[in-house]
C-alpha atoms as a PDB file:
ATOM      1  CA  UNK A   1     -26.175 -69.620  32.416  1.00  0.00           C
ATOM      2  CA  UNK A   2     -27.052 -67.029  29.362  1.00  0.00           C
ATOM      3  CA  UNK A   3     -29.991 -65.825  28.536  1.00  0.00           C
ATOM      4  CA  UNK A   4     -30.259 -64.508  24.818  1.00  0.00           C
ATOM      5  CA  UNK A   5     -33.193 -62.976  23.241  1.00  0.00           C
ATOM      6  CA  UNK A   6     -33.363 -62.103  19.653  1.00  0.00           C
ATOM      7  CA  UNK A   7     -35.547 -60.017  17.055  1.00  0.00           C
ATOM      8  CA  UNK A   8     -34.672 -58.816  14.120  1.00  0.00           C
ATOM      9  CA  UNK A   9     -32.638 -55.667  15.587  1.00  0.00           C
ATOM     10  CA  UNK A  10     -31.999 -56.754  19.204  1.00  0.00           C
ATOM     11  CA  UNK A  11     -29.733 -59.234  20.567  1.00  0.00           C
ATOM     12  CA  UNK A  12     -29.315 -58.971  24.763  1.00  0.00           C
ATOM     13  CA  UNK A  13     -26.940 -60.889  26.448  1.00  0.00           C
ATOM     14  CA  UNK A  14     -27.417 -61.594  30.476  1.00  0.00           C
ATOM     15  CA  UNK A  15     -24.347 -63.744  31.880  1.00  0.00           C
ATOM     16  CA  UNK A  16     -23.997 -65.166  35.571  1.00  0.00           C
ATOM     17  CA  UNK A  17     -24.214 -68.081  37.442  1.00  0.00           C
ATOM     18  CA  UNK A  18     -27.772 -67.131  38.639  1.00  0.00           C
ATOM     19  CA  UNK A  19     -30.366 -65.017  36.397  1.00  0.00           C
ATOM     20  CA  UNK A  20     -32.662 -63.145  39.098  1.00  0.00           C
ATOM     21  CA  UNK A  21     -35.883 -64.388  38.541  1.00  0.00           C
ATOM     22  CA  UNK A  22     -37.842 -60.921  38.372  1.00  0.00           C
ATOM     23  CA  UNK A  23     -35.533 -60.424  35.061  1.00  0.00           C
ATOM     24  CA  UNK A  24     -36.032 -63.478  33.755  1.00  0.00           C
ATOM     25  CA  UNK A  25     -39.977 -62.627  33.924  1.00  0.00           C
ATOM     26  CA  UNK A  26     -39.711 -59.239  32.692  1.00  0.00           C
ATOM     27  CA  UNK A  27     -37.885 -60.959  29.652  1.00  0.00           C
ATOM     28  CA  UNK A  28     -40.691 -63.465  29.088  1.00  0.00           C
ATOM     29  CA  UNK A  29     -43.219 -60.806  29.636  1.00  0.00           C
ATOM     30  CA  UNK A  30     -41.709 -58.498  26.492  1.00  0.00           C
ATOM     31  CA  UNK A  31     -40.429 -61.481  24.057  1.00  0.00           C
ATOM     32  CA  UNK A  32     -42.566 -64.366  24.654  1.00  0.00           C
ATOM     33  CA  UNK A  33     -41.944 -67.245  22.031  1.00  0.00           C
ATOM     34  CA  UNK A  34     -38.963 -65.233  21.092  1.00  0.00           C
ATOM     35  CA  UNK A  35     -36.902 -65.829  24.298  1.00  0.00           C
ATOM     36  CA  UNK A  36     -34.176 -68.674  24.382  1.00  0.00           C
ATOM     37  CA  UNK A  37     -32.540 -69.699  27.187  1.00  0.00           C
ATOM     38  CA  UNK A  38     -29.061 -71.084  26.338  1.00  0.00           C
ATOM     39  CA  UNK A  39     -26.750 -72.858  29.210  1.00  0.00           C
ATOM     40  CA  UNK A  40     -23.415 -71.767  28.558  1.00  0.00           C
ATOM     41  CA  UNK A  41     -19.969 -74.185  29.737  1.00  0.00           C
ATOM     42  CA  UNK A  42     -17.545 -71.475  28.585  1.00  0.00           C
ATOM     43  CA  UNK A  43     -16.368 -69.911  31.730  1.00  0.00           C
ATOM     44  CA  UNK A  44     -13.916 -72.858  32.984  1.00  0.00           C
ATOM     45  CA  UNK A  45     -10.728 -71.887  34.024  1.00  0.00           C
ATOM     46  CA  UNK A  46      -7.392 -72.081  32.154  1.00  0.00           C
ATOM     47  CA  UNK A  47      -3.933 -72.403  33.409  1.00  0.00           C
ATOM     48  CA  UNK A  48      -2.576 -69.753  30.777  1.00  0.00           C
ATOM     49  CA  UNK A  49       1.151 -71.017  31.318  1.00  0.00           C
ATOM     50  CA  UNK A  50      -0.144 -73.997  29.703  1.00  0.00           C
ATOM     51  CA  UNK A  51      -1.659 -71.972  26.511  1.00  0.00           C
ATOM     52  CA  UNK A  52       0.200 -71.899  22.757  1.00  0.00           C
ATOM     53  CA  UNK A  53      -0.723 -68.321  22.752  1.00  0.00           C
ATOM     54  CA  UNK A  54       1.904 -68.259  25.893  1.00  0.00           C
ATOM     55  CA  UNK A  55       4.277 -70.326  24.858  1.00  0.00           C
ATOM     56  CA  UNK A  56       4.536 -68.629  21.688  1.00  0.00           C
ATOM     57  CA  UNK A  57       4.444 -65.103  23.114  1.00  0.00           C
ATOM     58  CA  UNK A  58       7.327 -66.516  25.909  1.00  0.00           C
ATOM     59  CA  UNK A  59       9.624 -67.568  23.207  1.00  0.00           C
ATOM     60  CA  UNK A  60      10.395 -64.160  21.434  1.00  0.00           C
ATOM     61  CA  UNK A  61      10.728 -62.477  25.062  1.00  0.00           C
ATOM     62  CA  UNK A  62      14.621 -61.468  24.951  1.00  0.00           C
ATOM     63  CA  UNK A  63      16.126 -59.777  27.807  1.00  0.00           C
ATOM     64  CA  UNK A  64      15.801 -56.851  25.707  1.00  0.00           C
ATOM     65  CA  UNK A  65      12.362 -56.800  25.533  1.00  0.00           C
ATOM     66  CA  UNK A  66      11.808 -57.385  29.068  1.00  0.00           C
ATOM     67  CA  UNK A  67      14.291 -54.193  29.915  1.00  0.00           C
ATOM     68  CA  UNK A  68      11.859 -52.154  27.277  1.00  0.00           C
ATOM     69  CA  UNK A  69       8.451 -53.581  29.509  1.00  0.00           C
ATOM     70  CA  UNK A  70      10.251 -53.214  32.907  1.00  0.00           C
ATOM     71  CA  UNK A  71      11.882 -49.664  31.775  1.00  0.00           C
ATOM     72  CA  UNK A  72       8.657 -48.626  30.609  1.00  0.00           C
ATOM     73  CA  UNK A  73       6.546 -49.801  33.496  1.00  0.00           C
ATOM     74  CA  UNK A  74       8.552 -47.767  36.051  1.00  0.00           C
ATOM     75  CA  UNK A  75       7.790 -44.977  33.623  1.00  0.00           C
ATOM     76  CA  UNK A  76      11.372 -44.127  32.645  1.00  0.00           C
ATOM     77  CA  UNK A  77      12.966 -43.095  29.495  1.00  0.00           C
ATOM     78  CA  UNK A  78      16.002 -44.452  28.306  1.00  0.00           C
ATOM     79  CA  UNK A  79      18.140 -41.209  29.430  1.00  0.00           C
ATOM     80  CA  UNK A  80      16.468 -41.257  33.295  1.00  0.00           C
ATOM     81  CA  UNK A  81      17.636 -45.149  32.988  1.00  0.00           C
ATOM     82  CA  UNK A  82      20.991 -44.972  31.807  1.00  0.00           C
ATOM     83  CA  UNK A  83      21.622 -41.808  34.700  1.00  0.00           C
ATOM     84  CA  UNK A  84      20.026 -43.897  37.138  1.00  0.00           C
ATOM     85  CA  UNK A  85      22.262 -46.690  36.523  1.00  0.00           C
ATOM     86  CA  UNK A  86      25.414 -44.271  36.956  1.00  0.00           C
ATOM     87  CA  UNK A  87      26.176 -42.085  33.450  1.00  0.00           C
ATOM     88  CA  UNK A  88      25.697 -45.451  31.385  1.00  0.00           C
ATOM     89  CA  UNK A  89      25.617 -44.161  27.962  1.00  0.00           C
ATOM     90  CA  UNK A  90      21.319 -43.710  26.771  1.00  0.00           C
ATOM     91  CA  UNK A  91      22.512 -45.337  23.329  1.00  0.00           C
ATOM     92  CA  UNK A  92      23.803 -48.262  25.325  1.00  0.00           C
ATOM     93  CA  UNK A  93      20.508 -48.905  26.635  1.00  0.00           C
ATOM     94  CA  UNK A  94      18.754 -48.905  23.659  1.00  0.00           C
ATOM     95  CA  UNK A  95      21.368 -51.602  21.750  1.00  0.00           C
ATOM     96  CA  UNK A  96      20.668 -53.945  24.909  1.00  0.00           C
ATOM     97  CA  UNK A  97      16.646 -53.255  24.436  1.00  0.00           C
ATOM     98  CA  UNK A  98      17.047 -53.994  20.648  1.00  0.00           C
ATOM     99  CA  UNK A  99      19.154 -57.025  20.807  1.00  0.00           C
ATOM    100  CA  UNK A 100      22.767 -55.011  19.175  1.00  0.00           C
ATOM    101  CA  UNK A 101      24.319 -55.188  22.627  1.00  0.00           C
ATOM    102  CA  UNK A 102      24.337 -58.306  25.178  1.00  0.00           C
ATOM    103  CA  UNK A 103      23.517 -57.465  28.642  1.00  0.00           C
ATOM    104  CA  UNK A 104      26.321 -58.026  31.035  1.00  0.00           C
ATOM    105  CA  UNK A 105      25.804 -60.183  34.238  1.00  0.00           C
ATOM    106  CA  UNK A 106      26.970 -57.170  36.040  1.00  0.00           C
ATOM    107  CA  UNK A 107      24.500 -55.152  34.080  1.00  0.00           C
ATOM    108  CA  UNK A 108      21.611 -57.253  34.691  1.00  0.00           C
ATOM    109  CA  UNK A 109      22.268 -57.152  38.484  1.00  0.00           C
ATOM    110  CA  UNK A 110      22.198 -53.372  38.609  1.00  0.00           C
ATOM    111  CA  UNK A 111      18.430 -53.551  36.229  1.00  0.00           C
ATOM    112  CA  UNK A 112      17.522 -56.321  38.624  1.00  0.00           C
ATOM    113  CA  UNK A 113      17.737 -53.808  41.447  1.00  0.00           C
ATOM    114  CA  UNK A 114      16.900 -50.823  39.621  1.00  0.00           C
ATOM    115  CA  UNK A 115      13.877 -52.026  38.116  1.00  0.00           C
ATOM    116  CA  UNK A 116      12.285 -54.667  40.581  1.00  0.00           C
ATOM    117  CA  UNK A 117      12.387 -57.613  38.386  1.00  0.00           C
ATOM    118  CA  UNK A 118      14.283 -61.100  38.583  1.00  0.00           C
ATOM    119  CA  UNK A 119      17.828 -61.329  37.417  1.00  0.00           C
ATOM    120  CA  UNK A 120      17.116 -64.012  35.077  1.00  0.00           C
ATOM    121  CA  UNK A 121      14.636 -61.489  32.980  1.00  0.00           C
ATOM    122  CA  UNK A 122      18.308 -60.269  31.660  1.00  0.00           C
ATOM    123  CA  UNK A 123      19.866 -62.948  30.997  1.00  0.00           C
ATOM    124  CA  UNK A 124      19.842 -64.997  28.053  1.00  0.00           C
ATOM    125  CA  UNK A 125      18.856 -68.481  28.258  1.00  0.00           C
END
């Protein structure tokens, strides 16, 4: 349920399942005629796997990007990955993010482990 009031310079907005009455009067008392109450379906639940804006955002993900979000998210650079990943060159790690450089199976093992995500991030499909 939504309650909406407007004037010519004020527009409030109360959302919720149940309006507590006391506001609702309080509203009535200070916009009379000018009060609409407007019953609002929008807040049903979407399986966002089953969105276009997913699907399309899923299929540019290359295992390069998800090394970039995973890298990032354990808040390492490049350099701190590559040393933590035993003296792999830091220029090697950025041709894998940006797609110059396939990742190895062994490599994508190692970022598996490293970086707490699934092996099949790495790998492409």
């Amino acid at each position: 349920m939504q309650v909406v009031v407007k004037t010519p310079h004020i527009e409030i907005s109360v959302m919720g399942a149940a309006i507590p009455p006391k506001l609702m009067d309080v509203l009535k008392e200070e916009y009379g005629q000018d009060l609409s109450l407007v019953e609002d379906d929008k807040n049903e639940l979407v399986d966002v796997f089953e969105t276009q804006w997913y699907k399309g955002v899923k299929e540019k993900m290359t295992p390069g990007i998800y090394l970039r979000i995973y890298r990032e998210n354990k808040g390492l650079t490049q350099l701190q990955l590559s040393e933590a990943l035993g003296g792999t060159p830091r220029q090697h790690i950025s041709n894998m993010e940006h797609r110059r450089r396939s990742i190895s199976l062994k490599m994508a093992r190692k970022l598996s482990l490293l970086l707490g995500a699934p092996i099949e991030r790495f790998i492409e499909a």
